[in-house]
C-alpha atoms as a PDB file:
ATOM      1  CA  UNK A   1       9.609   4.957  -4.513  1.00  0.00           C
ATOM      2  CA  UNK A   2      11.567   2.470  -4.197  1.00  0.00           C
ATOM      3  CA  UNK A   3      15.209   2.372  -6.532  1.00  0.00           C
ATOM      4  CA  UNK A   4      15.154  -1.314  -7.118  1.00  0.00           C
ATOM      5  CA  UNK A   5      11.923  -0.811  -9.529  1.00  0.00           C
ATOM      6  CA  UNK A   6      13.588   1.418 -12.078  1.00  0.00           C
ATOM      7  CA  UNK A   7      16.064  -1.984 -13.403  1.00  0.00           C
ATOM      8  CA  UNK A   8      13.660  -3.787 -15.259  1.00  0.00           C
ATOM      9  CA  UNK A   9      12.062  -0.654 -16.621  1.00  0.00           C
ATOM     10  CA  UNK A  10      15.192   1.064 -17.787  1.00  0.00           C
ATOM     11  CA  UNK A  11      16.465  -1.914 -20.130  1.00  0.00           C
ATOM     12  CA  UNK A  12      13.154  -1.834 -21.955  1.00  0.00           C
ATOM     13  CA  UNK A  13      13.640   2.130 -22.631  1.00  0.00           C
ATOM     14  CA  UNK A  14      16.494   4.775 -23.373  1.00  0.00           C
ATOM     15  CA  UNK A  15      14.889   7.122 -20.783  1.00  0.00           C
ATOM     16  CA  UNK A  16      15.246   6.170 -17.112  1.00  0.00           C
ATOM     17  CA  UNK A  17      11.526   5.286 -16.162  1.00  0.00           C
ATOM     18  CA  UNK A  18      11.021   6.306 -12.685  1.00  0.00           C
ATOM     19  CA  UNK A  19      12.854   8.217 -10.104  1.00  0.00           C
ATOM     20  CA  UNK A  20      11.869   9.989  -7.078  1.00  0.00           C
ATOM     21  CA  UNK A  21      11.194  13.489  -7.312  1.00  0.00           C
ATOM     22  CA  UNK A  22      14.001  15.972  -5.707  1.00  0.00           C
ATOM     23  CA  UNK A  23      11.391  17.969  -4.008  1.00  0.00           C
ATOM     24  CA  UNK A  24       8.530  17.363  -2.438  1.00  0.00           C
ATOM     25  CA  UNK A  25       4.997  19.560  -2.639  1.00  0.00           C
ATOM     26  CA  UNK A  26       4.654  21.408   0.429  1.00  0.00           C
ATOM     27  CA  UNK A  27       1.062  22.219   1.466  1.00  0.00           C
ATOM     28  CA  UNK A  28      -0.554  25.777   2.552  1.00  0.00           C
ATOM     29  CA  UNK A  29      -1.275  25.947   5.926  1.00  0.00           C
ATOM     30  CA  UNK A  30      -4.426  26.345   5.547  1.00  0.00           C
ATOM     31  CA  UNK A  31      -5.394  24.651   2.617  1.00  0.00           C
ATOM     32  CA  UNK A  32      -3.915  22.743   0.465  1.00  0.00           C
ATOM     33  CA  UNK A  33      -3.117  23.380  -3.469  1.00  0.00           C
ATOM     34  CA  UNK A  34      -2.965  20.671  -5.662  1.00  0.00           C
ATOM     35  CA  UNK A  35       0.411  21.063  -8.235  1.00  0.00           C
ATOM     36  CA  UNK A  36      -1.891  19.247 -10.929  1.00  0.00           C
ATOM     37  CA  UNK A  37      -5.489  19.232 -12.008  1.00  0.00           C
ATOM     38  CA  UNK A  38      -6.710  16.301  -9.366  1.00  0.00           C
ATOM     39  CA  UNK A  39      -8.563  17.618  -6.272  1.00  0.00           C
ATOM     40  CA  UNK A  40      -7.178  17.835  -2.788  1.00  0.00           C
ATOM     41  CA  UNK A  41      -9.654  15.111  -1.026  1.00  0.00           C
ATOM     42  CA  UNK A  42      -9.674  17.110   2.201  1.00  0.00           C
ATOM     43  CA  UNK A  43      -9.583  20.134   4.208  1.00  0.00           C
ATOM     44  CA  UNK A  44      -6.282  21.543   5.637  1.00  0.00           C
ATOM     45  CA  UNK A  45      -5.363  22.119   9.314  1.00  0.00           C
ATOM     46  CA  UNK A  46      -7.892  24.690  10.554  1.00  0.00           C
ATOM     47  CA  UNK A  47     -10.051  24.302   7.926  1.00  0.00           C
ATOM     48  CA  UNK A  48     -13.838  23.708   7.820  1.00  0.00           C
ATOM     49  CA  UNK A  49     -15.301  20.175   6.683  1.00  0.00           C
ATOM     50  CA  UNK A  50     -15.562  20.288   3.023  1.00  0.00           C
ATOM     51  CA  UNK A  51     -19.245  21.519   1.921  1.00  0.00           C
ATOM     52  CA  UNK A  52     -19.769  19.662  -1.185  1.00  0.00           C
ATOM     53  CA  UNK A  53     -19.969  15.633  -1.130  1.00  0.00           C
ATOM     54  CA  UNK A  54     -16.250  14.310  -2.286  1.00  0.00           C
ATOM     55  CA  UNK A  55     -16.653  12.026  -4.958  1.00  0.00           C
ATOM     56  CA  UNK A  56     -16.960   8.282  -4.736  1.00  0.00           C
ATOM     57  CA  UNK A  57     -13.743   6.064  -5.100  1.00  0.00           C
ATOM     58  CA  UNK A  58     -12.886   4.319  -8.204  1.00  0.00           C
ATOM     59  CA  UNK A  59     -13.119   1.224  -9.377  1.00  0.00           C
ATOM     60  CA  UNK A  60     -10.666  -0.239 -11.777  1.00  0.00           C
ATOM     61  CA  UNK A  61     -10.989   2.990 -13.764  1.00  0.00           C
ATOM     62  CA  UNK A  62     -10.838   2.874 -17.563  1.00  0.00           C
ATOM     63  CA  UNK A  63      -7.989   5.323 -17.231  1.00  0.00           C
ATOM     64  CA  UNK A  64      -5.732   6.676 -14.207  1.00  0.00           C
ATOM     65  CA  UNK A  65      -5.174  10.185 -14.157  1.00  0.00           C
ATOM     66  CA  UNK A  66      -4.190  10.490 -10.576  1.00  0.00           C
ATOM     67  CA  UNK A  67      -3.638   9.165  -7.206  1.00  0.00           C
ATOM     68  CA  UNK A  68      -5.270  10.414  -4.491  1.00  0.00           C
ATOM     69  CA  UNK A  69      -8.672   8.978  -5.723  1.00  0.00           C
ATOM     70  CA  UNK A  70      -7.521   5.585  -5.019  1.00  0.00           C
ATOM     71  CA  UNK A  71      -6.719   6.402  -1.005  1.00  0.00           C
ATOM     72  CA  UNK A  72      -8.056   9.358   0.493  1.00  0.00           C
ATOM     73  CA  UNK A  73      -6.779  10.636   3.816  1.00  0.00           C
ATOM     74  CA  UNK A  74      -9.944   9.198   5.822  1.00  0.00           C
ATOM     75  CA  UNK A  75      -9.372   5.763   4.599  1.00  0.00           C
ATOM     76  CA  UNK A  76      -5.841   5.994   5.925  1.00  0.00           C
ATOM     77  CA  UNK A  77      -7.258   7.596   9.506  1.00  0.00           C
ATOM     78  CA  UNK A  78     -10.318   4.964   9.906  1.00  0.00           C
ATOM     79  CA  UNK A  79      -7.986   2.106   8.717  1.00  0.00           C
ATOM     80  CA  UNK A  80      -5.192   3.174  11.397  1.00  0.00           C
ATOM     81  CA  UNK A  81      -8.352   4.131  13.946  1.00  0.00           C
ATOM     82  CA  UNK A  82      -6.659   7.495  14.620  1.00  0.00           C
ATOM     83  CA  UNK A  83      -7.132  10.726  12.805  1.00  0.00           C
ATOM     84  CA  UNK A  84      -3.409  11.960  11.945  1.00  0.00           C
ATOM     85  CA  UNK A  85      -4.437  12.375   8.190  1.00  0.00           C
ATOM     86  CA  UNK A  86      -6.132  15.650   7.267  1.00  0.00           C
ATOM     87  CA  UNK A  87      -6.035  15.664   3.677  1.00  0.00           C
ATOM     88  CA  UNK A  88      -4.296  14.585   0.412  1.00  0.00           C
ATOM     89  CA  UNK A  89      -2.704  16.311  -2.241  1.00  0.00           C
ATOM     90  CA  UNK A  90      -1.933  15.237  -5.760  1.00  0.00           C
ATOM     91  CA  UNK A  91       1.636  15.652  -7.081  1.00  0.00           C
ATOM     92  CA  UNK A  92       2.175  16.597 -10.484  1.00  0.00           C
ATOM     93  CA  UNK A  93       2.641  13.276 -12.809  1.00  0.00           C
ATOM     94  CA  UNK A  94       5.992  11.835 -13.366  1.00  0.00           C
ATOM     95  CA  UNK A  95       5.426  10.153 -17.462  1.00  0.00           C
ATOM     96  CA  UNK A  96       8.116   8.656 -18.946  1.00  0.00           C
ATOM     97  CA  UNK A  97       9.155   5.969 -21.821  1.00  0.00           C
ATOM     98  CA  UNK A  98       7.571   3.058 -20.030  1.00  0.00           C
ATOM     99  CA  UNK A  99       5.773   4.533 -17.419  1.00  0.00           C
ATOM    100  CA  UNK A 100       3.661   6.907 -15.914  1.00  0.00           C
ATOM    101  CA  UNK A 101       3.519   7.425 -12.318  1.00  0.00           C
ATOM    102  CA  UNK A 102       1.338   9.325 -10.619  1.00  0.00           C
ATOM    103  CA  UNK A 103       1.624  10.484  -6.888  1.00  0.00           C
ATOM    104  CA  UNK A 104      -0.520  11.558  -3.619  1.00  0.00           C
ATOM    105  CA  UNK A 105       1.014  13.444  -0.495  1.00  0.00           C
ATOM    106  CA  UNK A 106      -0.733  12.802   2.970  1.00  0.00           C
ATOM    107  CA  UNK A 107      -0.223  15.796   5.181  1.00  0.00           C
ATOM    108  CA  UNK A 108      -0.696  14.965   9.141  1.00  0.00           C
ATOM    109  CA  UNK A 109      -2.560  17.137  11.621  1.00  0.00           C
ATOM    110  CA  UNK A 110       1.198  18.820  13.284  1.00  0.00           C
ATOM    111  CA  UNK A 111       0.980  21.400  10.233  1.00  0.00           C
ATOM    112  CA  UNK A 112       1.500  20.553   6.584  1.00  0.00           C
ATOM    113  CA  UNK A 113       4.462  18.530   6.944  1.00  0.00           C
ATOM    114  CA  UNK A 114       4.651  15.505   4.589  1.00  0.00           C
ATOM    115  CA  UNK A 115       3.663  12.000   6.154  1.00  0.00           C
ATOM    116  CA  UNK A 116       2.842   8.891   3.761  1.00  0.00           C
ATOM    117  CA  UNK A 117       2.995   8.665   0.094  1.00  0.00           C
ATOM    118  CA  UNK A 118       1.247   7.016  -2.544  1.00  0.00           C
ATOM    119  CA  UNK A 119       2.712   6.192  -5.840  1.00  0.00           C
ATOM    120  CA  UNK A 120       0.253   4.719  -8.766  1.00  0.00           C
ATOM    121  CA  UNK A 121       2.531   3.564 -11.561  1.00  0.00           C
ATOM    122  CA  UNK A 122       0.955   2.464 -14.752  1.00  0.00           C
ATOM    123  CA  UNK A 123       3.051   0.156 -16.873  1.00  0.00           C
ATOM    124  CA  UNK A 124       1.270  -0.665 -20.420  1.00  0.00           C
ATOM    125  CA  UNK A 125       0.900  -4.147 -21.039  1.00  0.00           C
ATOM    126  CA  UNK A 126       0.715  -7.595 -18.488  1.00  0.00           C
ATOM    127  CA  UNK A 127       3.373 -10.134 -19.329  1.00  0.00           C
ATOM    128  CA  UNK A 128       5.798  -8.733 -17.028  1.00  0.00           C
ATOM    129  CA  UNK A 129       3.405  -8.468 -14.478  1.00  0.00           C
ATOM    130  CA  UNK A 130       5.719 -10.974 -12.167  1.00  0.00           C
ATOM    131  CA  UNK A 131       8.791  -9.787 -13.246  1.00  0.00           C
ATOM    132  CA  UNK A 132       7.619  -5.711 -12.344  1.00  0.00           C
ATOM    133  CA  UNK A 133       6.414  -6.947  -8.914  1.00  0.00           C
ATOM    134  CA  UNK A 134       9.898  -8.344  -8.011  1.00  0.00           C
ATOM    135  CA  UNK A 135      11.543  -4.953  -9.259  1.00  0.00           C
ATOM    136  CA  UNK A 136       9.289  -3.271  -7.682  1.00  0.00           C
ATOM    137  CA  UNK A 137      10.124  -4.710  -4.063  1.00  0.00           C
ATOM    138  CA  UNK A 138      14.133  -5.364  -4.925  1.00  0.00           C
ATOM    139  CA  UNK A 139      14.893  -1.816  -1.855  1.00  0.00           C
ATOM    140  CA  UNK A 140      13.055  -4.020   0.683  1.00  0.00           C
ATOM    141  CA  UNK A 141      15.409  -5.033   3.505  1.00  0.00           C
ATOM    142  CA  UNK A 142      14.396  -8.391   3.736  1.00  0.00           C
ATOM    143  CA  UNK A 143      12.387 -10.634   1.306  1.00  0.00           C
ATOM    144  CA  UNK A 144       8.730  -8.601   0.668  1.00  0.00           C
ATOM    145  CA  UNK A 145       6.069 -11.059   2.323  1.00  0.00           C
ATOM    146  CA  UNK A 146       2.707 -11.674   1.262  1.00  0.00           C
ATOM    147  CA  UNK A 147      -0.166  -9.508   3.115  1.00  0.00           C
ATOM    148  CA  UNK A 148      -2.167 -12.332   4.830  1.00  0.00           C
ATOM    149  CA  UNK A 149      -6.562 -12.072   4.161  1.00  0.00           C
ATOM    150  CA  UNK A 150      -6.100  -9.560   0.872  1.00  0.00           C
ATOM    151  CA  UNK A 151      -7.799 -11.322  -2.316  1.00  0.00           C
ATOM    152  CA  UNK A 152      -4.874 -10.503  -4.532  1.00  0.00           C
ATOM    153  CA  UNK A 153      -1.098  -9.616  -5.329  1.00  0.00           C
ATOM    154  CA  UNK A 154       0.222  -7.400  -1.786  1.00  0.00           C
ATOM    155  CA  UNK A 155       3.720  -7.365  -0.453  1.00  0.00           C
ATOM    156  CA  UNK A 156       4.764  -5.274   2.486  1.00  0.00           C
ATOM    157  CA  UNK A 157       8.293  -5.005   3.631  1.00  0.00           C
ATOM    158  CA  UNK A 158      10.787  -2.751   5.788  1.00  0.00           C
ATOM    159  CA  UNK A 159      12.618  -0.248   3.322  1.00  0.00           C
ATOM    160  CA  UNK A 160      16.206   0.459   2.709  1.00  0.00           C
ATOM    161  CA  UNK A 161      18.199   3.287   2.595  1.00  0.00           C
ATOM    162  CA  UNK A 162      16.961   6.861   3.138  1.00  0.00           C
ATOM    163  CA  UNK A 163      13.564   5.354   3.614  1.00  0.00           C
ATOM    164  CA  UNK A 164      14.733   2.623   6.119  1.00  0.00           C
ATOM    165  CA  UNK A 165      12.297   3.912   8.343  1.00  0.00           C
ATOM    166  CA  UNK A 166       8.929   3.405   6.315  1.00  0.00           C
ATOM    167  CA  UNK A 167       7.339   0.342   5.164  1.00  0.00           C
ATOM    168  CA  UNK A 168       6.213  -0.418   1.771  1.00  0.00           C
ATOM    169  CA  UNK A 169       3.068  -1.986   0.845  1.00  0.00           C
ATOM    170  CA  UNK A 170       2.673  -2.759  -2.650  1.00  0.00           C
ATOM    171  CA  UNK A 171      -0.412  -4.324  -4.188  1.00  0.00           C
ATOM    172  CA  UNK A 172      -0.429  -4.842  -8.381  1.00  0.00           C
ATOM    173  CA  UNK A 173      -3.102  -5.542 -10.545  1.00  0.00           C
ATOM    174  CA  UNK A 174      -3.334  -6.213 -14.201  1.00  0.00           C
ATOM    175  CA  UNK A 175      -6.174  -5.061 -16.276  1.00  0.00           C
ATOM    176  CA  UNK A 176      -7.015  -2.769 -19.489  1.00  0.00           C
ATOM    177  CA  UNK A 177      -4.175  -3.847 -21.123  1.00  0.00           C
ATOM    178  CA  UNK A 178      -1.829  -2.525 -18.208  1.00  0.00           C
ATOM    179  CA  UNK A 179      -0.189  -3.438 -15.292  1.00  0.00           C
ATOM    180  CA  UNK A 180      -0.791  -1.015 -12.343  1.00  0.00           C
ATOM    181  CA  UNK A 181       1.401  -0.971  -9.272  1.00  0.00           C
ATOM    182  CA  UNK A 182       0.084   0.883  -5.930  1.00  0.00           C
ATOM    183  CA  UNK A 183       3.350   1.580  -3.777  1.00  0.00           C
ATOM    184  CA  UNK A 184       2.172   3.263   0.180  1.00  0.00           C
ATOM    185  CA  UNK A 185       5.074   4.182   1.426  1.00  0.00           C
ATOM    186  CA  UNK A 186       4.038   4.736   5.520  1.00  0.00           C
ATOM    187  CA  UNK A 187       5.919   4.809   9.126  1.00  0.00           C
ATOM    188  CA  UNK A 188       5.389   1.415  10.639  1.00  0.00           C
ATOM    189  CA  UNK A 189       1.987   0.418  12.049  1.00  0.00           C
ATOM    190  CA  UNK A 190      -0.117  -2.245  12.864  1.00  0.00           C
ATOM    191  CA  UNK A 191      -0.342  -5.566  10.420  1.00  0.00           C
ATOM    192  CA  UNK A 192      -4.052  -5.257  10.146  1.00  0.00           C
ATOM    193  CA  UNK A 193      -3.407  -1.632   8.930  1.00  0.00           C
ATOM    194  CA  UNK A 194      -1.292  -2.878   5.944  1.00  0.00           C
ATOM    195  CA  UNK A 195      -4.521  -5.267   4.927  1.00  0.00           C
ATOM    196  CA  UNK A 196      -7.592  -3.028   5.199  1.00  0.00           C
ATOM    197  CA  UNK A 197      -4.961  -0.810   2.953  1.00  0.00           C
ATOM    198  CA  UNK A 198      -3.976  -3.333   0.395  1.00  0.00           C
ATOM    199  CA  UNK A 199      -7.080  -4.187  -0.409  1.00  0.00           C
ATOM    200  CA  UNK A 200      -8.634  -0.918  -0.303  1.00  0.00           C
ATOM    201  CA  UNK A 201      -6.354  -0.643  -3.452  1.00  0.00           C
ATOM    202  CA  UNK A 202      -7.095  -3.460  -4.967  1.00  0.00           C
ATOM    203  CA  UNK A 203     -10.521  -3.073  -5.617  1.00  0.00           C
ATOM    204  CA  UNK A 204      -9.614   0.262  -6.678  1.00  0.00           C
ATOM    205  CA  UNK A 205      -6.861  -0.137  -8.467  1.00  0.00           C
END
């Protein structure tokens, strides 16, 4: 997630919001195991197609519990046309003084190494909403641009740091009284990709 977020956060509580977690889940190699109560929303490497229907996405849930609803593995595959993604696994929740933050862990089809990440972060209230989008994109190496043909508030931009190698693609929305955040942190791909993504989460979101 990106460091630049926690600022804004921080001066409105004692506790440091957000931080990365110092490890990351690692998945069976055969299949995965969730760390929290949120199911794994696809089969590991080796495994057979799941036998029971997986549930439908949300929409602009009531309450967010998790992340992995909001982007399975097959949306990233068909939205990348390629099938790297096997399945997704839900980290346990990060809640703090300010913010929850919930996160998914895309496994690729080499093994169960760790690939993309998806961070849902859940901020209550919306008159900061501006203000927590800026934050939220302050790691970017250059200026976060606009996702071109999404129907709402995206940003994508080359990261900084340890993570200079992955882009971000942000997307917020404000509703129930909250303003949520969706950060994908991915390798670099296509333009298109970071669209059919974006807005994937913004209807879900």
């Amino acid at each position: 997630m990106a460091a630049g977020a926690l600022a804004l956060l921080t001066a409105c509580s004692s506790t440091p919001p957000v931080a990365s977690p110092a490890t990351q889940p690692v998945p069976s190699a055969t299949t995965p195991v969730p760390t929290s109560g949120a199911p794994a929303l696809g089969p590991g490497p080796g495994s057979r197609p799941p036998t029971t229907p997986q549930p439908p996405p949300p929409r602009s849930p009531g309450v967010v519990t998790s992340a992995c609803p909001f982007l399975g593995a097959a949306d990233i595959s068909t939205a990348a046309g390629d099938a790297s993604f096997l399945y997704a696994v839900e980290a346990a929740p990060d809640k703090r003084p300010g913010v929850s933050t919930y996160r998914c862990d895309y496994a690729n089809q080499g093994g169960p190494r760790q690939a993309d990440q998806l961070y849902v972060n859940v901020v209550p209230g919306t008159s900061r909403f501006d203000a927590l989008v800026r934050e939220w994109t302050k790691d970017c190496a250059q200026p976060a641009v606009p996702i071109a043909g999404v129907d709402g508030t995206a940003r994508t931009c080359a990261l900084t740091g340890p993570d200079e190698h992955e882009v971000m693609v942000l997307v917020a929305k404000a509703g129930h009284g909250q303003t949520r955040l969706a950060e994908l942190d991915l390798s670099p791909t296509r333009t298109d990709v970071y669209a059919k993504l974006a807005q994937l989460l913004l209807e879900r979101l």
